[in-house]
PDB file of N, CA and C in Angstrom:
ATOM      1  N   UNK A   1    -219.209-135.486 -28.946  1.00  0.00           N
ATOM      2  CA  UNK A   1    -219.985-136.450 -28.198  1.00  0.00           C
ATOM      3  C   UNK A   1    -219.366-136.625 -26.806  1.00  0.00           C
ATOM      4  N   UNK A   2    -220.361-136.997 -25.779  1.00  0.00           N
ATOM      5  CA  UNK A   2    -219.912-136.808 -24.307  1.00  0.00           C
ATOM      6  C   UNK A   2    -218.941-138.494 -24.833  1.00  0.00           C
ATOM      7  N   UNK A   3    -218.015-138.358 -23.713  1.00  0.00           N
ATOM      8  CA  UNK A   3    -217.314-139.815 -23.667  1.00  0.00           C
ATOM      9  C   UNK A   3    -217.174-140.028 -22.105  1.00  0.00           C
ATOM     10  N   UNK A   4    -216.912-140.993 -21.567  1.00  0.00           N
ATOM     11  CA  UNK A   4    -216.552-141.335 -20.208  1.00  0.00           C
ATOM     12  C   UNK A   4    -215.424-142.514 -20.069  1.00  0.00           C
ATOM     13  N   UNK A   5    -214.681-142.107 -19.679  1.00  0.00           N
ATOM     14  CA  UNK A   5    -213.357-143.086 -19.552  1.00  0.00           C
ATOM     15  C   UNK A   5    -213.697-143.871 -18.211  1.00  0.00           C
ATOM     16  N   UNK A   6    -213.169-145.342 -18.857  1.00  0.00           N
ATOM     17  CA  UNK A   6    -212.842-146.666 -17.466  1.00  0.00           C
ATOM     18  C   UNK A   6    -211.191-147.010 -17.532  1.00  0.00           C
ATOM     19  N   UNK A   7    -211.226-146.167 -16.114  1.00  0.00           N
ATOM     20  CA  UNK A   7    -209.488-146.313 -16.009  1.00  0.00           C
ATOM     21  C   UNK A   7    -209.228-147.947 -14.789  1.00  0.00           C
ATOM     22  N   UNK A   8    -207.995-148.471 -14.817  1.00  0.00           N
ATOM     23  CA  UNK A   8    -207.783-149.731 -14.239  1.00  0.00           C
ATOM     24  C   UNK A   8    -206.410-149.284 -13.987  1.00  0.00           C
ATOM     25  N   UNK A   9    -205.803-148.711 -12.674  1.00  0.00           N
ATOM     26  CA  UNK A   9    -204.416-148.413 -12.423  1.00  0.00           C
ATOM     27  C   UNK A   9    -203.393-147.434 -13.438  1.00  0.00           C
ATOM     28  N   UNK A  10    -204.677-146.706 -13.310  1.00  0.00           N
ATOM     29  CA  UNK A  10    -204.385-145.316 -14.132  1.00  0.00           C
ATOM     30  C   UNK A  10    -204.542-145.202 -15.685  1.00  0.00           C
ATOM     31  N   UNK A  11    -204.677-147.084 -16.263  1.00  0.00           N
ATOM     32  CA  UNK A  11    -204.722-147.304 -17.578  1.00  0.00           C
ATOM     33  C   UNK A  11    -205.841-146.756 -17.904  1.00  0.00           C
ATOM     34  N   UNK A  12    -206.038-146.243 -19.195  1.00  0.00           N
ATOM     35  CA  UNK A  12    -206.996-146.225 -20.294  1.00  0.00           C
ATOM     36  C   UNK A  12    -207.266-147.627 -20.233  1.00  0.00           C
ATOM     37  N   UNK A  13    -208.759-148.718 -20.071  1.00  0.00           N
ATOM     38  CA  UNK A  13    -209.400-149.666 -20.446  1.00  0.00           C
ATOM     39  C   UNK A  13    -210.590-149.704 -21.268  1.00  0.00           C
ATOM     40  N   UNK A  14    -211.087-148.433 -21.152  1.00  0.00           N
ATOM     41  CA  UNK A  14    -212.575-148.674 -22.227  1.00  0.00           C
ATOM     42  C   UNK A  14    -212.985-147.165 -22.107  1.00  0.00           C
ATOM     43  N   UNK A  15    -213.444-146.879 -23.035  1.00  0.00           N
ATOM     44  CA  UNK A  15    -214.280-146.117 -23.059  1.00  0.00           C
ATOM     45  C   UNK A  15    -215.792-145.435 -23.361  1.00  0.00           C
ATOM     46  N   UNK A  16    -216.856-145.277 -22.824  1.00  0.00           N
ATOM     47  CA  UNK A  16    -218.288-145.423 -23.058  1.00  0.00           C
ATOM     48  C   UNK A  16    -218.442-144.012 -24.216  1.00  0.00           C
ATOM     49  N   UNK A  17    -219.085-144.044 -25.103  1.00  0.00           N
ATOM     50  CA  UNK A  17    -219.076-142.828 -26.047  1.00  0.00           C
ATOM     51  C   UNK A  17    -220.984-142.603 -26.039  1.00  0.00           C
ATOM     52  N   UNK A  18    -221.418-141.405 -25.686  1.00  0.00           N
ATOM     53  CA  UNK A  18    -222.806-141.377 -25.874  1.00  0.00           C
ATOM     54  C   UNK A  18    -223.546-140.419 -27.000  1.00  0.00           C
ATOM     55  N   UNK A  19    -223.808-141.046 -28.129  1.00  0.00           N
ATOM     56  CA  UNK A  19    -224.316-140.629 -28.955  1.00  0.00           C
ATOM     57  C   UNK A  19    -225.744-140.650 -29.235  1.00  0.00           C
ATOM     58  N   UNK A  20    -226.322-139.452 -29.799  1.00  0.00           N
ATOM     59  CA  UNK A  20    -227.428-139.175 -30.034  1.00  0.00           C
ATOM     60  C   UNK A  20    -228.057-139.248 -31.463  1.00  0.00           C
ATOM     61  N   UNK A  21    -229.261-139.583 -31.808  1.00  0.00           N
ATOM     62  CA  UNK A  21    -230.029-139.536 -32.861  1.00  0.00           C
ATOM     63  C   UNK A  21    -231.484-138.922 -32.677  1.00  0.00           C
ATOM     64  N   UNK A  22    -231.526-138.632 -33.733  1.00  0.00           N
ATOM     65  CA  UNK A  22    -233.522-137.648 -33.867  1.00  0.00           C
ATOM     66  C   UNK A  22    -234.168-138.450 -32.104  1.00  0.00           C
ATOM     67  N   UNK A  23    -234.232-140.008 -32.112  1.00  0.00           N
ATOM     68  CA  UNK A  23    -235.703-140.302 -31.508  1.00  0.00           C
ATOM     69  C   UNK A  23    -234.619-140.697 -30.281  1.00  0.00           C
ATOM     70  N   UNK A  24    -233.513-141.119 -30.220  1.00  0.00           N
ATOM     71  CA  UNK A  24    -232.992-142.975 -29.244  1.00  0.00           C
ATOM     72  C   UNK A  24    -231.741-142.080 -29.224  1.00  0.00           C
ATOM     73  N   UNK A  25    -231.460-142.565 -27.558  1.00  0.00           N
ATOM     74  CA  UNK A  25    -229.924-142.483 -26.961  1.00  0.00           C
ATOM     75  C   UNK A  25    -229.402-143.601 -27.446  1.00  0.00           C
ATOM     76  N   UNK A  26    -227.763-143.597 -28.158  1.00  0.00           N
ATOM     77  CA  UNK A  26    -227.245-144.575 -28.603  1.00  0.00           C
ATOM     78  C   UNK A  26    -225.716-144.652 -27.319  1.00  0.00           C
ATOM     79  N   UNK A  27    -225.373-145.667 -27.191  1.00  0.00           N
ATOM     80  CA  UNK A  27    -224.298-145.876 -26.360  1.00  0.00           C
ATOM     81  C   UNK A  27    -223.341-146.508 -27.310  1.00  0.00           C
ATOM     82  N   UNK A  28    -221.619-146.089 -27.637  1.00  0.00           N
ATOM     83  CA  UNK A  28    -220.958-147.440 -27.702  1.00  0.00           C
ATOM     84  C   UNK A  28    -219.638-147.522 -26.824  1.00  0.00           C
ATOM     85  N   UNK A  29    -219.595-148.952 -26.800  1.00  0.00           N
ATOM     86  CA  UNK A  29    -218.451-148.997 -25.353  1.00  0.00           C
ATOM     87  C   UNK A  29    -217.358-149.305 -26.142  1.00  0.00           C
ATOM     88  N   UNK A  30    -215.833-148.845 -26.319  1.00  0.00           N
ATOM     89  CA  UNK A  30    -214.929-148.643 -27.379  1.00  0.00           C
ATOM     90  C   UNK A  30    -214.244-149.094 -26.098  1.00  0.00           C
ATOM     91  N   UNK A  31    -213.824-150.919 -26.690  1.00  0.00           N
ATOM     92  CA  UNK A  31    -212.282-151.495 -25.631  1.00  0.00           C
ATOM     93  C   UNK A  31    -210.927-151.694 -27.035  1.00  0.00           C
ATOM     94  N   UNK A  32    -210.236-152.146 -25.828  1.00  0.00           N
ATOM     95  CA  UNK A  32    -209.437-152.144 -26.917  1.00  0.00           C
ATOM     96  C   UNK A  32    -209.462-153.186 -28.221  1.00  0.00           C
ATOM     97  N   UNK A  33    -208.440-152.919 -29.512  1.00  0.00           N
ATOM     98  CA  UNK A  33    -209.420-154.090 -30.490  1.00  0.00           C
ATOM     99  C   UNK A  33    -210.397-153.479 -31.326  1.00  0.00           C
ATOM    100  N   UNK A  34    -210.512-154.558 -31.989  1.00  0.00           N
ATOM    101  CA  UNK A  34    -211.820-153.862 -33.222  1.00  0.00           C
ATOM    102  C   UNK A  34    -213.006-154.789 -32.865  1.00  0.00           C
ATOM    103  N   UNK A  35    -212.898-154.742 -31.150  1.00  0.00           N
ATOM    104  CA  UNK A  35    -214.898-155.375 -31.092  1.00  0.00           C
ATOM    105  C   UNK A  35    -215.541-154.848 -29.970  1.00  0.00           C
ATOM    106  N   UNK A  36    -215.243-153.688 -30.843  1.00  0.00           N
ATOM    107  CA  UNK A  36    -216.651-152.513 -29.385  1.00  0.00           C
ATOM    108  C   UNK A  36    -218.046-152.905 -29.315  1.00  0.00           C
ATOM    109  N   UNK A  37    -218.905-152.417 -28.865  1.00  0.00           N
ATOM    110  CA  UNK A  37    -219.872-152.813 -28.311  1.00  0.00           C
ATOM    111  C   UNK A  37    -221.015-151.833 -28.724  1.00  0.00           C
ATOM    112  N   UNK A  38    -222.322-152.012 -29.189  1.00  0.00           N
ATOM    113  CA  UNK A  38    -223.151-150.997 -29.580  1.00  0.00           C
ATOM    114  C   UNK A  38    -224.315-151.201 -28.453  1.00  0.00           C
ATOM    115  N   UNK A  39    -224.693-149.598 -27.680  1.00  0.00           N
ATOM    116  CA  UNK A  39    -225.631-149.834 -26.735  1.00  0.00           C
ATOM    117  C   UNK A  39    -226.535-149.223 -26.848  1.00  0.00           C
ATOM    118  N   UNK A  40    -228.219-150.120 -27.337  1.00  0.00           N
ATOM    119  CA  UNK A  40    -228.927-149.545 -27.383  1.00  0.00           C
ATOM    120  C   UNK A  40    -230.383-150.405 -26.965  1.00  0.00           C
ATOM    121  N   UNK A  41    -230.960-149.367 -26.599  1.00  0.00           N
ATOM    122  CA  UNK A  41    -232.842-149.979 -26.334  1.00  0.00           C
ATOM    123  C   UNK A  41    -233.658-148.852 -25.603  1.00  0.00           C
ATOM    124  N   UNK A  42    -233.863-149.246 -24.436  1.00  0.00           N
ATOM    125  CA  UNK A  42    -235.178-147.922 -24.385  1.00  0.00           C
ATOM    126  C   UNK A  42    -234.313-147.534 -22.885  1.00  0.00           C
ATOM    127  N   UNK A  43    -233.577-146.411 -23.004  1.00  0.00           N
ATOM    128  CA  UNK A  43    -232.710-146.253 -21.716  1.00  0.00           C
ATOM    129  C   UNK A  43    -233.860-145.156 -20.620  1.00  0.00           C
ATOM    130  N   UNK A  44    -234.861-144.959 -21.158  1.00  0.00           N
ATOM    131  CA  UNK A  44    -235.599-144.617 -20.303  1.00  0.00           C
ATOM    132  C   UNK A  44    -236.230-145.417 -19.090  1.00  0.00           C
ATOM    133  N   UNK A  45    -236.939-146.641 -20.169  1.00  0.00           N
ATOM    134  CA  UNK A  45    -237.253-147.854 -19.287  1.00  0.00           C
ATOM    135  C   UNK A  45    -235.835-148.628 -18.496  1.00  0.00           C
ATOM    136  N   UNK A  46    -234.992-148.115 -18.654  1.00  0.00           N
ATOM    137  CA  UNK A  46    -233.416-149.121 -17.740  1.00  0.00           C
ATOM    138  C   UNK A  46    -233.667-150.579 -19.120  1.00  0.00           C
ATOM    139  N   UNK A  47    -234.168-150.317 -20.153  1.00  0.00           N
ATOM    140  CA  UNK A  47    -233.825-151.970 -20.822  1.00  0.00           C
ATOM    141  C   UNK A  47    -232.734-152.002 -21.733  1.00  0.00           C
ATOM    142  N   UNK A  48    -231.908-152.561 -21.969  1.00  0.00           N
ATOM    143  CA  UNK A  48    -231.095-152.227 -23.006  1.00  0.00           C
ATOM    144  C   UNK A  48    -230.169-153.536 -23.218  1.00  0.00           C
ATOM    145  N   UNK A  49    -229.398-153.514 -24.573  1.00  0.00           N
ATOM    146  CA  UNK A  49    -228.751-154.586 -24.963  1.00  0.00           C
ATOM    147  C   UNK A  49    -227.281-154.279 -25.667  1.00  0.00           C
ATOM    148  N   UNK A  50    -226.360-154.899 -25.475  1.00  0.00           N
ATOM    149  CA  UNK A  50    -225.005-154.789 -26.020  1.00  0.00           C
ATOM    150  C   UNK A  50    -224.782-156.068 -27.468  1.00  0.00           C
ATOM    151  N   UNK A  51    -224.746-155.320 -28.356  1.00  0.00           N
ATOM    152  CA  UNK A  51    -224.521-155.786 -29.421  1.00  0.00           C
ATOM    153  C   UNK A  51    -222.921-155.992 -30.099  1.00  0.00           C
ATOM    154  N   UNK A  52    -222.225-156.917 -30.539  1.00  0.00           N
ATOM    155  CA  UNK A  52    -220.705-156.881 -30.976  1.00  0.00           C
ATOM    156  C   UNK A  52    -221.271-157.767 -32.586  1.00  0.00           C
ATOM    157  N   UNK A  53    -220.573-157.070 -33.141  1.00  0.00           N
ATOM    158  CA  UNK A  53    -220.405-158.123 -34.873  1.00  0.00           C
ATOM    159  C   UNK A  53    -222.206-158.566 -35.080  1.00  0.00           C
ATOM    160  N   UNK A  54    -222.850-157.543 -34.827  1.00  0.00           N
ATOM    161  CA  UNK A  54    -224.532-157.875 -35.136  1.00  0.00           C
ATOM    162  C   UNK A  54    -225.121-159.039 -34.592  1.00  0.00           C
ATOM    163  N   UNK A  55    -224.648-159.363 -33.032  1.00  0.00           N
ATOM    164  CA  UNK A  55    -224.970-160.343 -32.469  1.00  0.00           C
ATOM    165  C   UNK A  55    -225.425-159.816 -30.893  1.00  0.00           C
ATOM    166  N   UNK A  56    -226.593-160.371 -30.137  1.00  0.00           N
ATOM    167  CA  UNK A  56    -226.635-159.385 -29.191  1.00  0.00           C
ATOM    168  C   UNK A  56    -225.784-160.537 -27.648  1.00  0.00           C
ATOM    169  N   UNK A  57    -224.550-160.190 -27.479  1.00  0.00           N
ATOM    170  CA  UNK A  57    -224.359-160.549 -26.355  1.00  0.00           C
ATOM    171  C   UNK A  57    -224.365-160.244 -24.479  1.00  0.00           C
ATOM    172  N   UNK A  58    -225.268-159.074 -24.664  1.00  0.00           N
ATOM    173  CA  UNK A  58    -225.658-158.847 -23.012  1.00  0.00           C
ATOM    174  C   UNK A  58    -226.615-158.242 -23.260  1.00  0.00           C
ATOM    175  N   UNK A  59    -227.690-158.089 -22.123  1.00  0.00           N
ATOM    176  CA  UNK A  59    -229.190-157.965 -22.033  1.00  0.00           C
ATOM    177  C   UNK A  59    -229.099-157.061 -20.403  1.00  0.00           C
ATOM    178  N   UNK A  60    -229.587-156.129 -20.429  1.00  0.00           N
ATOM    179  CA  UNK A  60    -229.717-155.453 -19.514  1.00  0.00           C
ATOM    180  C   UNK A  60    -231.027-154.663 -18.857  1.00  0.00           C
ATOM    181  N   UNK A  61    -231.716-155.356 -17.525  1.00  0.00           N
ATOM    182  CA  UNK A  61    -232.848-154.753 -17.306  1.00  0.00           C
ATOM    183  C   UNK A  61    -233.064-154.349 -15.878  1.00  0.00           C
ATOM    184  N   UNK A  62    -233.746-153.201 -15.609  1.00  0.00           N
ATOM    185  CA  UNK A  62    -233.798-152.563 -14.158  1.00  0.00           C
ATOM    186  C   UNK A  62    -234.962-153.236 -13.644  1.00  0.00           C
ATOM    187  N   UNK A  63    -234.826-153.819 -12.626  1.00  0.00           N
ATOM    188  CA  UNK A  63    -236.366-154.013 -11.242  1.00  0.00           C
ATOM    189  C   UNK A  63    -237.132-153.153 -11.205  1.00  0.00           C
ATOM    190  N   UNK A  64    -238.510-152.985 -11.973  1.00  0.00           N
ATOM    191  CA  UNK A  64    -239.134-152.243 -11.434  1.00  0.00           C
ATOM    192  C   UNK A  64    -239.522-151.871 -10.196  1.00  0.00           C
ATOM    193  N   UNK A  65    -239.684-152.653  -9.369  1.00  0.00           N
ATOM    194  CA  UNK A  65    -240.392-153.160  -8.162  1.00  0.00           C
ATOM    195  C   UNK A  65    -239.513-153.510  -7.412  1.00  0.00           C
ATOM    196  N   UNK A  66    -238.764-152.683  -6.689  1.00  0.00           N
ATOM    197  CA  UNK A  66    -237.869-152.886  -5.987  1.00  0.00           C
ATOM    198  C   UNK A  66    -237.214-151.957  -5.213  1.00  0.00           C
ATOM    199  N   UNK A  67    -236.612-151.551  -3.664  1.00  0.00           N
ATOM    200  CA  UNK A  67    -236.519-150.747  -2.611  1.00  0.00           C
ATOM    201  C   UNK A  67    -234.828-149.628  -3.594  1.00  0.00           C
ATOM    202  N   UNK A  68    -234.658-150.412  -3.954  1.00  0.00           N
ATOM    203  CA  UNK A  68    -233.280-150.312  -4.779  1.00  0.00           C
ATOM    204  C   UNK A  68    -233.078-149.690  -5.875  1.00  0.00           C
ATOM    205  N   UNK A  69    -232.109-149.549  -6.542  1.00  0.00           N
ATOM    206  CA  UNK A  69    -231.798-149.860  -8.075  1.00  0.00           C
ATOM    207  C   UNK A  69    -231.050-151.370  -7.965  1.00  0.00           C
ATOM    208  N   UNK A  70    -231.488-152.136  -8.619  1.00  0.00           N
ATOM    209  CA  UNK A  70    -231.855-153.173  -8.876  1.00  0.00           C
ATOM    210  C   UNK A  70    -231.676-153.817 -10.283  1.00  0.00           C
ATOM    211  N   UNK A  71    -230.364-153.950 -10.975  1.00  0.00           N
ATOM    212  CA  UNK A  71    -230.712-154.801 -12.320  1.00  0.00           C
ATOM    213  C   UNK A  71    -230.626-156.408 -12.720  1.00  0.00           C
ATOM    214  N   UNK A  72    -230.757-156.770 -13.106  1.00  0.00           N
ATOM    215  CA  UNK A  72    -230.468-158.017 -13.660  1.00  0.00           C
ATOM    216  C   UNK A  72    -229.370-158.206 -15.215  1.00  0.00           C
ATOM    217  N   UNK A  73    -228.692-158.497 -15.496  1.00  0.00           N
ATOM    218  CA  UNK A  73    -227.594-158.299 -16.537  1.00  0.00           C
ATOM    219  C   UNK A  73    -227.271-160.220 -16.473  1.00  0.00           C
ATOM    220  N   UNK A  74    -227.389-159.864 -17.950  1.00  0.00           N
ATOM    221  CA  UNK A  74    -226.979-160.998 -18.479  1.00  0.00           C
ATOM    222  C   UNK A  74    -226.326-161.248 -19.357  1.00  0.00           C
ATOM    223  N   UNK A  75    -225.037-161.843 -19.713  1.00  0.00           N
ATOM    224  CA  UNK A  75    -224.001-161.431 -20.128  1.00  0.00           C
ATOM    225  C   UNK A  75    -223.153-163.141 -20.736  1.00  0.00           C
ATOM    226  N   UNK A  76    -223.579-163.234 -22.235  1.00  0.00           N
ATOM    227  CA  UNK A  76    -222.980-164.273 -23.153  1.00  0.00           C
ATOM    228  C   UNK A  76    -221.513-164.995 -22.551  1.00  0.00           C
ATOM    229  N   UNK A  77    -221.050-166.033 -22.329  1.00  0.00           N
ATOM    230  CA  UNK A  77    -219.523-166.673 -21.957  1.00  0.00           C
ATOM    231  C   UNK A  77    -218.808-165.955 -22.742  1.00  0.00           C
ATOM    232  N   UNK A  78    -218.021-165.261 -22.634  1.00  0.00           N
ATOM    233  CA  UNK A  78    -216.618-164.883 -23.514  1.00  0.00           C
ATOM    234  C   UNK A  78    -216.818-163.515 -23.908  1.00  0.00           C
ATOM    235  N   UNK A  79    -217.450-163.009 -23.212  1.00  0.00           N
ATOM    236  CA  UNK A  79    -217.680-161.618 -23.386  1.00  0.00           C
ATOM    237  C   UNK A  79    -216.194-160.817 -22.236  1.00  0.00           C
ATOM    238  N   UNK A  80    -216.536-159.478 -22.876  1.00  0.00           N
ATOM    239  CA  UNK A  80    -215.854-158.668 -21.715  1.00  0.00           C
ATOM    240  C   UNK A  80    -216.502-158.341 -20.556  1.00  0.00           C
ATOM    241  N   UNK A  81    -216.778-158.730 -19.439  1.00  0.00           N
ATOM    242  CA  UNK A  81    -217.687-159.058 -18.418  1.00  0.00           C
ATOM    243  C   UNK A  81    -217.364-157.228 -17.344  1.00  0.00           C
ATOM    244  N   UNK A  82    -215.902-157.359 -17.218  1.00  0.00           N
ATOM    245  CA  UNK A  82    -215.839-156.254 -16.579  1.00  0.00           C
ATOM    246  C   UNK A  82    -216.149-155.162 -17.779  1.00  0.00           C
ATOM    247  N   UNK A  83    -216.091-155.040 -18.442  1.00  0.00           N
ATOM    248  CA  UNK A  83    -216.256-153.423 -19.097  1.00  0.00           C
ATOM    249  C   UNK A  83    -217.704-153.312 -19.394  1.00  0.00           C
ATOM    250  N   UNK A  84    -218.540-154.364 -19.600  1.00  0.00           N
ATOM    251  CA  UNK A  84    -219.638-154.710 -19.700  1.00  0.00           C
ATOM    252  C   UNK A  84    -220.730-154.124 -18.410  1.00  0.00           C
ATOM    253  N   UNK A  85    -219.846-154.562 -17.484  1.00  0.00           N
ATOM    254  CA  UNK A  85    -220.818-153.956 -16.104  1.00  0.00           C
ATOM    255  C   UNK A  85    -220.138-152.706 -15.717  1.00  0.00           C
ATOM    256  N   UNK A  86    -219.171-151.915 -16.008  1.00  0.00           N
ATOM    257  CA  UNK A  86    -218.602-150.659 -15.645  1.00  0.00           C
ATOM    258  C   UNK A  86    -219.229-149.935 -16.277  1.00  0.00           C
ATOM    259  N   UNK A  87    -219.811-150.382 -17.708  1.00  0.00           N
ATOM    260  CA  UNK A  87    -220.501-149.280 -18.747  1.00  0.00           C
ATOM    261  C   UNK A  87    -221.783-149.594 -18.712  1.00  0.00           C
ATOM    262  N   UNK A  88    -222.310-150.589 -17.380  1.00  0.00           N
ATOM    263  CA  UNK A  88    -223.597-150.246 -17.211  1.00  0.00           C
ATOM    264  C   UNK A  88    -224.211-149.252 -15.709  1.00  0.00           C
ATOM    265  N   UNK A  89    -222.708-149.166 -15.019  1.00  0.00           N
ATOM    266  CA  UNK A  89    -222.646-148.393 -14.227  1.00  0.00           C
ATOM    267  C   UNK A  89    -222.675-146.693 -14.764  1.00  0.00           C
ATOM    268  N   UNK A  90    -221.910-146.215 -15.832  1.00  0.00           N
ATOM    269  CA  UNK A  90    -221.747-145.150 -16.346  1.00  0.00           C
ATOM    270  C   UNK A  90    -222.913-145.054 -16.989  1.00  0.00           C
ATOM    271  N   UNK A  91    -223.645-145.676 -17.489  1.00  0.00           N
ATOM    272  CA  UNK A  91    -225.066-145.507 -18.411  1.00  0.00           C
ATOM    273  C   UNK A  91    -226.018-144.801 -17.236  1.00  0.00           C
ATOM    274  N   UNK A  92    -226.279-145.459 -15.990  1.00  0.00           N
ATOM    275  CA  UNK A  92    -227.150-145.607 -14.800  1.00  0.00           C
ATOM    276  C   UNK A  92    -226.361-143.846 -14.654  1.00  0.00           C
ATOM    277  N   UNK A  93    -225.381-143.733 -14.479  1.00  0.00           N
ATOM    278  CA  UNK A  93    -225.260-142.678 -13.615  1.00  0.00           C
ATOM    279  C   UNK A  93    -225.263-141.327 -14.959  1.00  0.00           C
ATOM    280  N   UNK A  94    -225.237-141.456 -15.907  1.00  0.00           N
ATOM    281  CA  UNK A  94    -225.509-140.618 -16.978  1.00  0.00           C
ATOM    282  C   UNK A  94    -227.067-140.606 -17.394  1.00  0.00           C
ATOM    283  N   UNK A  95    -227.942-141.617 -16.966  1.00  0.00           N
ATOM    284  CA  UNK A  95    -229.394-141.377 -17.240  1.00  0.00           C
ATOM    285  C   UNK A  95    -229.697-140.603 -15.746  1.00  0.00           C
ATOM    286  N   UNK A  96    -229.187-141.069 -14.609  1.00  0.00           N
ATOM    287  CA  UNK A  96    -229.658-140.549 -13.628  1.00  0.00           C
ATOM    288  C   UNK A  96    -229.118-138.952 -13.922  1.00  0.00           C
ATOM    289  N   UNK A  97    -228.286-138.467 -13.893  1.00  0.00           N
ATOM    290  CA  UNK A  97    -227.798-136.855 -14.123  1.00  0.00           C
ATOM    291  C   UNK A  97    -228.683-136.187 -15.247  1.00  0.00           C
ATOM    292  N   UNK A  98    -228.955-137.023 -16.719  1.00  0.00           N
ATOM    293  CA  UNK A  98    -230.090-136.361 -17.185  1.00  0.00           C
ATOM    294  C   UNK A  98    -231.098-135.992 -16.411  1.00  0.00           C
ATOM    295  N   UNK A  99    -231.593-136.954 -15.920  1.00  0.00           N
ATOM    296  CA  UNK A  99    -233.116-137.206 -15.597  1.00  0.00           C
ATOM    297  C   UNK A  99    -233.305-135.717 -14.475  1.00  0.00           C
ATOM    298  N   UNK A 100    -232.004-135.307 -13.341  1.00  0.00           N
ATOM    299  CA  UNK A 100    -231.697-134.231 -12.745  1.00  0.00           C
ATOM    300  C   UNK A 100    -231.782-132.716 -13.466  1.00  0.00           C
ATOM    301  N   UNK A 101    -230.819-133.298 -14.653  1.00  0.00           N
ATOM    302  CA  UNK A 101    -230.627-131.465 -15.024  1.00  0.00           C
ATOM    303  C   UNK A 101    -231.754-131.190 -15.988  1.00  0.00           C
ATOM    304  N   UNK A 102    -233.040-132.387 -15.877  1.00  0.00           N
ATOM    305  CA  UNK A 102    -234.117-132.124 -16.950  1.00  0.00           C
ATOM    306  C   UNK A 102    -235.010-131.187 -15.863  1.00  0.00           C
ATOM    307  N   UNK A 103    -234.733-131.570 -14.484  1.00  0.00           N
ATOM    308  CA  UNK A 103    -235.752-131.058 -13.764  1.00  0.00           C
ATOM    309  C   UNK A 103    -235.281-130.035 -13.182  1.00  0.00           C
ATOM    310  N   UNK A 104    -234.364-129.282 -13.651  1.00  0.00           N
ATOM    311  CA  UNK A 104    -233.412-128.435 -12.767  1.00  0.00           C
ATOM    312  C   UNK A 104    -233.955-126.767 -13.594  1.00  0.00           C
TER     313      UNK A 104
END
């Protein structure tokens, strides 16, 4: 499975793992600890949600309508906030490189 490392002063901090099934891109974001993060929804449409312990604590959606890329992220108190938005940066730039080498 592809993985993508989030380094912080050379540290290992998280890592995004992208796994596949028959229909749905699955994401999970592996920090340190036993409370990674499961990422999934319709990564075509930019919608998607971060799930920990079967609870959904961040919500993630792209602007349609907008000059930009453009999301809105919303993100539960007591969450991991930075690894949360680094692995929605790596998602964006791993759908965008599909979306390239589909048309290539």
């Amino acid at each position: 499975m592809p993985k993508y490392q989030i380094l912080i002063d050379g540290e290992l901090y998280a890592e995004i793992i992208k796994e596949w099934s028959w229909f749905n891109k699955k994401f999970t974001l592996d920090v340190p600890g036993p409370n990674d993060y499961t990422i999934e929804g319709s990564f075509w449409e930019h919608e998607f949600v971060f799930i920990r312990n079967n609870q959904r604590v961040a919500s993630i959606s792209k602007k349609v309508w907008s000059w930009t890329d453009s999301y809105g992220i919303d993100i539960q108190d007591g969450e991991n906030d930075i690894a949360i938005l680094m692995a929605c940066i790596v998602i964006d730039q791993v759908l965008h490189d599909d979306r390239n080498n589909a048309s290539d």
